[in-house]
PDB file of N, CA and C in Angstrom:
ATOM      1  N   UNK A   1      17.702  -0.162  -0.120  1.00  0.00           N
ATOM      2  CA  UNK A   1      16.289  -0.429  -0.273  1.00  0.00           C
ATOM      3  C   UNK A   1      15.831  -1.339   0.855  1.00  0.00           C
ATOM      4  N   UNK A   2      14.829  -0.739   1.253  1.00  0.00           N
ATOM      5  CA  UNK A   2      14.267  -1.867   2.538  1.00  0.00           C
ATOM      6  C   UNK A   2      13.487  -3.067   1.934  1.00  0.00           C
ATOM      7  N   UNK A   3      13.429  -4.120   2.453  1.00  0.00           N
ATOM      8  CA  UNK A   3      13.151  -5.187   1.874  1.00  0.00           C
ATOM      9  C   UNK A   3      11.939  -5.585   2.920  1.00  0.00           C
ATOM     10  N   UNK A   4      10.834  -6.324   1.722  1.00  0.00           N
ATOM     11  CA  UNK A   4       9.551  -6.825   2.722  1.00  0.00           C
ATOM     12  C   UNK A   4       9.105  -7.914   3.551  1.00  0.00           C
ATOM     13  N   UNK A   5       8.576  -8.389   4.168  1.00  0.00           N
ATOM     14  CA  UNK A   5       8.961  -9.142   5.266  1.00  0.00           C
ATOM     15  C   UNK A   5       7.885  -9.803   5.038  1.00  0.00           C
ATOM     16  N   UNK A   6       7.101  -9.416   3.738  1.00  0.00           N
ATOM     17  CA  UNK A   6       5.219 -10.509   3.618  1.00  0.00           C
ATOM     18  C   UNK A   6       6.261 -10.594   1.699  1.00  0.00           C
ATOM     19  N   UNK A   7       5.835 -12.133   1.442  1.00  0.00           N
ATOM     20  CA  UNK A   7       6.154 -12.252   0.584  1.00  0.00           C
ATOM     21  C   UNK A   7       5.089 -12.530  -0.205  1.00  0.00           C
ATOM     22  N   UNK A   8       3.949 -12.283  -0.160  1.00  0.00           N
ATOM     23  CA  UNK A   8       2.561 -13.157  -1.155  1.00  0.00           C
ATOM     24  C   UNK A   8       1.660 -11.879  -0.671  1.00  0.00           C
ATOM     25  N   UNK A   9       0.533 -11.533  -1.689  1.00  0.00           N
ATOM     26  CA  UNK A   9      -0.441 -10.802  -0.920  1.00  0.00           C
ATOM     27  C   UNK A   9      -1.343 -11.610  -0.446  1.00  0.00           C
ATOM     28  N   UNK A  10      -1.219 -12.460  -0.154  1.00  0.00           N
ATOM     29  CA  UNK A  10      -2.596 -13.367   0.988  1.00  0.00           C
ATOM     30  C   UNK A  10      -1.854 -12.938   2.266  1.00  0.00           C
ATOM     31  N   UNK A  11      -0.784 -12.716   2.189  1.00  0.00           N
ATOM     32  CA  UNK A  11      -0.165 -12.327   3.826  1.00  0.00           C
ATOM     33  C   UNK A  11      -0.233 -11.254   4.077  1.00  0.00           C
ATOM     34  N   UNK A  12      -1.058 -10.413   3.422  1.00  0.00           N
ATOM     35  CA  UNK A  12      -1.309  -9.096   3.961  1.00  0.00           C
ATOM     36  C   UNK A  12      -2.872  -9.318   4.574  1.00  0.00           C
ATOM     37  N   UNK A  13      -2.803  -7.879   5.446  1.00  0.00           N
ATOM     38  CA  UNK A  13      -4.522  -8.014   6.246  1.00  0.00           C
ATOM     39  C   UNK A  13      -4.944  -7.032   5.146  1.00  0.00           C
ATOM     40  N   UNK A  14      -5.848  -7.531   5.468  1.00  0.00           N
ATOM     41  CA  UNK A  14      -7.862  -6.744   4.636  1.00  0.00           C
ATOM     42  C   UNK A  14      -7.241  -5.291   4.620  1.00  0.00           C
ATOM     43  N   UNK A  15      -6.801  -4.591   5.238  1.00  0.00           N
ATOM     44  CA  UNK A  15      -6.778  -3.049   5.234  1.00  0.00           C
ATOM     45  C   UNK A  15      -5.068  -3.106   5.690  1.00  0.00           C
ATOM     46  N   UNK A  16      -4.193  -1.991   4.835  1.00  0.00           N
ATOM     47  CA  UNK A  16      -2.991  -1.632   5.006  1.00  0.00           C
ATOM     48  C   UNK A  16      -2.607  -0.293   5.975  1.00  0.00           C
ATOM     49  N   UNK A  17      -2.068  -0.386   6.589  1.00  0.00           N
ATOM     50  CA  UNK A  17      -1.579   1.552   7.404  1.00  0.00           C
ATOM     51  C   UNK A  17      -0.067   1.658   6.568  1.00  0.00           C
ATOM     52  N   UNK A  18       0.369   2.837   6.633  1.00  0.00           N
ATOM     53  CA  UNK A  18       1.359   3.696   6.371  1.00  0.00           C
ATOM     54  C   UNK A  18       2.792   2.991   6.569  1.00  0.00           C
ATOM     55  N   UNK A  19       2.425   1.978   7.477  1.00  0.00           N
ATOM     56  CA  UNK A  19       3.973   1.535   7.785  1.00  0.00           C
ATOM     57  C   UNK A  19       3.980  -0.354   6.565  1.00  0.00           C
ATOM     58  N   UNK A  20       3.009  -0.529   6.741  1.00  0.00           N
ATOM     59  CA  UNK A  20       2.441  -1.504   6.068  1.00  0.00           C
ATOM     60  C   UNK A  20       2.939  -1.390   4.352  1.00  0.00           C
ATOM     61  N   UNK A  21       2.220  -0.156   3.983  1.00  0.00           N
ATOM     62  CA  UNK A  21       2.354   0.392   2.880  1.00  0.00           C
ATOM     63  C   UNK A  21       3.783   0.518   2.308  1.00  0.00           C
ATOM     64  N   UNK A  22       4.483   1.238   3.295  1.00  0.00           N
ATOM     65  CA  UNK A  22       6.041   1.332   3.415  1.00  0.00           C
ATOM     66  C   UNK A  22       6.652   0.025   3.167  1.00  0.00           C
ATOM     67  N   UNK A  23       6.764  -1.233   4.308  1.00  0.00           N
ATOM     68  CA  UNK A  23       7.142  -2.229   4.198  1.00  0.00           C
ATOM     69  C   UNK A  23       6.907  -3.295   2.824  1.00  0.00           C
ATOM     70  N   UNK A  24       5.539  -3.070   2.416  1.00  0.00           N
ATOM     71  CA  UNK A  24       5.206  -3.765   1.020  1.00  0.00           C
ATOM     72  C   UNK A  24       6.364  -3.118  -0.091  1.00  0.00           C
ATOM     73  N   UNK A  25       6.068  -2.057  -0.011  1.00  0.00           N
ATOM     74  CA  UNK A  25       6.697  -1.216  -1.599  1.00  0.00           C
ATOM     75  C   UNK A  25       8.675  -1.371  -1.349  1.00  0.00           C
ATOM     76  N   UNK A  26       8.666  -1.451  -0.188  1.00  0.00           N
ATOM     77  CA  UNK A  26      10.381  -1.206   0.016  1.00  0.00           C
ATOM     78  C   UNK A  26      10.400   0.264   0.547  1.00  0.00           C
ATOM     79  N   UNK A  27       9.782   1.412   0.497  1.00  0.00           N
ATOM     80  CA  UNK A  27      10.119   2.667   0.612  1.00  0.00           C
ATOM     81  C   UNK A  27      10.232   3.014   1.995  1.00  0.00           C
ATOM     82  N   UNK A  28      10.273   4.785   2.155  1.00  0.00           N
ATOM     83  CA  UNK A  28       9.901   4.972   3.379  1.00  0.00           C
ATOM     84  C   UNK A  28       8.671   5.231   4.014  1.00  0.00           C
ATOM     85  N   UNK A  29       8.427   5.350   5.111  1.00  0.00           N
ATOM     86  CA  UNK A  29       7.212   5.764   5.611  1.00  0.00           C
ATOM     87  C   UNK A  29       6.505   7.278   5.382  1.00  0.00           C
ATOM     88  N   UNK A  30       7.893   8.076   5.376  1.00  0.00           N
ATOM     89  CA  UNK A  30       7.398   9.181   4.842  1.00  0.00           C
ATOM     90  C   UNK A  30       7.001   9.347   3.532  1.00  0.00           C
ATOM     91  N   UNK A  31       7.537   8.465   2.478  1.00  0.00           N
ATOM     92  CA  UNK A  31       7.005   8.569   1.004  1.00  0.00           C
ATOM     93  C   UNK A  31       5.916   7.508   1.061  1.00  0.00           C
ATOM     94  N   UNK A  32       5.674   6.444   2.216  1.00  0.00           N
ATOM     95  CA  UNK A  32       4.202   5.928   2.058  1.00  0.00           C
ATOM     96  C   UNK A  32       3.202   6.908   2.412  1.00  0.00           C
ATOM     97  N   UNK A  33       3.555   7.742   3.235  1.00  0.00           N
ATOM     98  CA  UNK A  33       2.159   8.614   3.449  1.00  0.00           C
ATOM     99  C   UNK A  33       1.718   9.676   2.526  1.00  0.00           C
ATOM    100  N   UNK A  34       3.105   9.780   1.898  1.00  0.00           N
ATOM    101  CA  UNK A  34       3.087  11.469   0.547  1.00  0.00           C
ATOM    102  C   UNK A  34       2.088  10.381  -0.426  1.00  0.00           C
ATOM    103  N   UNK A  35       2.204   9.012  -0.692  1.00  0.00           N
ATOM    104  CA  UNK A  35       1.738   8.391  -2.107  1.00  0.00           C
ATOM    105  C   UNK A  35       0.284   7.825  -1.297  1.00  0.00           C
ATOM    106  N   UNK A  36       0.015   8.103  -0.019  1.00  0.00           N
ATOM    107  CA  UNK A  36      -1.619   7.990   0.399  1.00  0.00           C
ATOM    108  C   UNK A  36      -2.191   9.204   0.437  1.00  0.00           C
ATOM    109  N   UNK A  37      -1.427  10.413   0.031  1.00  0.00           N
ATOM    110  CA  UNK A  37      -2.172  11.591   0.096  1.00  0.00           C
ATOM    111  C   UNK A  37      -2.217  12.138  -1.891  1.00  0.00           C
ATOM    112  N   UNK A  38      -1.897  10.713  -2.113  1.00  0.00           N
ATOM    113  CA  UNK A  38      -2.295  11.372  -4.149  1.00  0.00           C
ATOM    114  C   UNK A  38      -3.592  11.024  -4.242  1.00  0.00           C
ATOM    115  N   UNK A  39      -4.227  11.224  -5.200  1.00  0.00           N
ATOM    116  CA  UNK A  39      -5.460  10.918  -5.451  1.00  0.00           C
ATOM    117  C   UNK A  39      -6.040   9.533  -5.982  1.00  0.00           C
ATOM    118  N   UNK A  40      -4.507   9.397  -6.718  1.00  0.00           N
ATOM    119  CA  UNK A  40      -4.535   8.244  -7.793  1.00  0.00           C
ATOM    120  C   UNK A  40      -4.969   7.294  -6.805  1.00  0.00           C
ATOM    121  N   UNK A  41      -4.383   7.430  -5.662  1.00  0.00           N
ATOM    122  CA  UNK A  41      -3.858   5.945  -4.880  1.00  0.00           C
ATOM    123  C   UNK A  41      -5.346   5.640  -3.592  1.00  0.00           C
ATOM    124  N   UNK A  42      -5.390   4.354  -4.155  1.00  0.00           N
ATOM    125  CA  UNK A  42      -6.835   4.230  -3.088  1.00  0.00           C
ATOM    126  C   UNK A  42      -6.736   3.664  -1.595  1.00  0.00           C
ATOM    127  N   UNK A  43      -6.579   5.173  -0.943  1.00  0.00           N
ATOM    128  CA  UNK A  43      -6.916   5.167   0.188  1.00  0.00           C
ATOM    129  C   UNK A  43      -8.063   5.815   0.376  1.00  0.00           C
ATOM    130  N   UNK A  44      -8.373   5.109   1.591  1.00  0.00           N
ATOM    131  CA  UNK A  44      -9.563   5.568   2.435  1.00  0.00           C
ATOM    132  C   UNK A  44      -8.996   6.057   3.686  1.00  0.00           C
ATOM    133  N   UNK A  45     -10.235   7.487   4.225  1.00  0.00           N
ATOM    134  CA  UNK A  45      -9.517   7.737   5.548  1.00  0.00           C
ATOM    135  C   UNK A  45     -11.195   7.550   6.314  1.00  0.00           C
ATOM    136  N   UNK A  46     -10.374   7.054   7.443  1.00  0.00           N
ATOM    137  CA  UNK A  46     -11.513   6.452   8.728  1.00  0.00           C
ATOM    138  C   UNK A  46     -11.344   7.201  10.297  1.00  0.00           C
ATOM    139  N   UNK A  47     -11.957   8.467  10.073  1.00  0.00           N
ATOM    140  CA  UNK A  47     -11.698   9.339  11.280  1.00  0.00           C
ATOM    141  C   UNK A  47     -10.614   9.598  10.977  1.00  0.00           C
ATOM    142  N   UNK A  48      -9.190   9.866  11.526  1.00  0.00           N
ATOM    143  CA  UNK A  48      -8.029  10.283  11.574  1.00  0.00           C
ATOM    144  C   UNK A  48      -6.965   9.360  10.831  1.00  0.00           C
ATOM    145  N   UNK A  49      -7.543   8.227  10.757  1.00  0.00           N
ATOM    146  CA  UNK A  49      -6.308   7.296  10.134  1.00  0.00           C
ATOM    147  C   UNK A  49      -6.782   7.397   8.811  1.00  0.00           C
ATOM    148  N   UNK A  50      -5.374   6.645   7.972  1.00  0.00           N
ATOM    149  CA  UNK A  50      -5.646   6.382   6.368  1.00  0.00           C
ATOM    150  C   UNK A  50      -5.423   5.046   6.436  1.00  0.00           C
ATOM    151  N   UNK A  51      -6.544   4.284   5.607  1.00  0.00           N
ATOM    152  CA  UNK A  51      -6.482   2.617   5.385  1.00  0.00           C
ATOM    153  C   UNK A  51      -6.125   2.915   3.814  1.00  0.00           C
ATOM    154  N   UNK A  52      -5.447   1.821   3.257  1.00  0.00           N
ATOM    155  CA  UNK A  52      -5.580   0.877   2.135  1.00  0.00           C
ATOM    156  C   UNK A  52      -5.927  -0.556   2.136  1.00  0.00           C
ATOM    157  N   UNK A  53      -7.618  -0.720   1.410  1.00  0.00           N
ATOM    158  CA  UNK A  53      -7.922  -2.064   1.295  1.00  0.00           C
ATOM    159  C   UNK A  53      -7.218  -2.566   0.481  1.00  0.00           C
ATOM    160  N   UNK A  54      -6.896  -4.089   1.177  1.00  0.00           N
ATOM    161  CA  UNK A  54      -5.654  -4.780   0.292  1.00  0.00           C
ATOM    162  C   UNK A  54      -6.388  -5.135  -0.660  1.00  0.00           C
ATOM    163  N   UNK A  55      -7.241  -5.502  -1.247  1.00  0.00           N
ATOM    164  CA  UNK A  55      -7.776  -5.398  -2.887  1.00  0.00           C
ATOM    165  C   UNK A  55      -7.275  -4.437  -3.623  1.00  0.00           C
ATOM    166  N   UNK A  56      -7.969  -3.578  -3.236  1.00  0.00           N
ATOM    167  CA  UNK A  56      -7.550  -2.321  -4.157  1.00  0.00           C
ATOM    168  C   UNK A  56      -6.474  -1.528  -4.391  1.00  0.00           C
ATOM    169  N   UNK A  57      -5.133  -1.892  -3.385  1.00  0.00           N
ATOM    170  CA  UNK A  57      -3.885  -1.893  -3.095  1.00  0.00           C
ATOM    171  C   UNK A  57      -3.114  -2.803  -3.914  1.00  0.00           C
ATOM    172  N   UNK A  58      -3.475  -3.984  -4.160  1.00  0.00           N
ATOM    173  CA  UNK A  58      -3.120  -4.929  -4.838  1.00  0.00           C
ATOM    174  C   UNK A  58      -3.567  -4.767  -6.716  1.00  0.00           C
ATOM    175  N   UNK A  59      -4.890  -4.616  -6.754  1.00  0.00           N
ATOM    176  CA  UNK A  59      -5.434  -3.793  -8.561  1.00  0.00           C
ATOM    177  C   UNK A  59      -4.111  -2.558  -8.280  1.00  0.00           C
ATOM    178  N   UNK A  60      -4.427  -1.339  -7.799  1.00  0.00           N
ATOM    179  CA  UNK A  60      -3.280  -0.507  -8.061  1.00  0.00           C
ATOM    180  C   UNK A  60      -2.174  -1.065  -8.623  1.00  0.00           C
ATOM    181  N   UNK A  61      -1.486  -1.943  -7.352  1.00  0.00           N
ATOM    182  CA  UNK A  61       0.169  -2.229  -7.636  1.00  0.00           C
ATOM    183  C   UNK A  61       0.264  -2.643  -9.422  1.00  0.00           C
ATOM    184  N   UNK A  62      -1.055  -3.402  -9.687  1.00  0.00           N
ATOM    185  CA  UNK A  62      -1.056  -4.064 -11.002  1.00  0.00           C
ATOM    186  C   UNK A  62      -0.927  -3.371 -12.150  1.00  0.00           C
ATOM    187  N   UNK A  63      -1.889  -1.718 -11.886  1.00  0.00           N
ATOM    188  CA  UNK A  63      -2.012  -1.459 -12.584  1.00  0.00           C
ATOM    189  C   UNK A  63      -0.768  -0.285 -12.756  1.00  0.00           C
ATOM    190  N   UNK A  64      -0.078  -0.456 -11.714  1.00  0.00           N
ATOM    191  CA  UNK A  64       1.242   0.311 -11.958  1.00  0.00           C
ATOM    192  C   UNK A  64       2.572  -0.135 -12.707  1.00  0.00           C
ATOM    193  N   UNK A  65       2.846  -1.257 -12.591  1.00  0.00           N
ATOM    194  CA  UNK A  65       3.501  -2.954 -12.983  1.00  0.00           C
ATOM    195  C   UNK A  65       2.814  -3.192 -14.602  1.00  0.00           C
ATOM    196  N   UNK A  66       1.818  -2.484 -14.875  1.00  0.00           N
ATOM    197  CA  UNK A  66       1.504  -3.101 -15.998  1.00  0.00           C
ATOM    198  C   UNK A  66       0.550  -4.600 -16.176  1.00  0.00           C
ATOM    199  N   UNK A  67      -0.143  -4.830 -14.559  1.00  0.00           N
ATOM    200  CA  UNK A  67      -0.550  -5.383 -14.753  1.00  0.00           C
ATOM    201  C   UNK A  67      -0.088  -6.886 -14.538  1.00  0.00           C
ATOM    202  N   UNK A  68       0.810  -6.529 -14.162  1.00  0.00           N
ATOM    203  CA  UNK A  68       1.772  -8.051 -13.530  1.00  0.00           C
ATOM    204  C   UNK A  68       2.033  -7.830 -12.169  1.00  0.00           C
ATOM    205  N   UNK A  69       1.583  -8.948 -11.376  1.00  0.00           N
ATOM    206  CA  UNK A  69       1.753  -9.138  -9.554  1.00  0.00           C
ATOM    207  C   UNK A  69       2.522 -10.134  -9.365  1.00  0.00           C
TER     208      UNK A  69
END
C-alpha cells in the first residue's frame, strides 16, 4: 500500500488532480482516475483536466468512512 505524504486535510490545496487523489487514498493512479470517472465521486472537469475540490473530496471521504475523518 502506498502511503501519504499530507497527513491533515489543511495540507491539501483547494483543488486535487489524479496523482493527488492517488497519493491521499494510498491507491494507484490508475484506480484514482477509474474512481474520478464514477459519478458518485465529485469531480469536476475544467477543459481537459479533472479537479477534485478539497471540500467536497473531504464530505465524500466522510461520507464513505461513515462519517469519520
Amino acid at each position: 500500500m502506498k502511503v501519504s505524504k499530507y497527513t491533515t486535510y489543511d495540507e491539501l490545496p483547494l483543488f486535487l488532480n489524479a496523482e493527488m487523489v492517488a497519493q491521499v487514498l494510498g491507491i494507484s493512479i490508475s484506480s484514482a482516475y477509474e474512481l474520478m470517472h464514477e459519478t458518485s465521486f465529485p469531480a469536476l472537469r475544467v477543459g481537459s483536466r479533472i479537479v477534485v475540490p478539497k471540500e467536497k473530496f473531504c464530505q465524500w471521504v466522510a461520507s464513505q468512512t461513515g462519517g469519520v475523518q
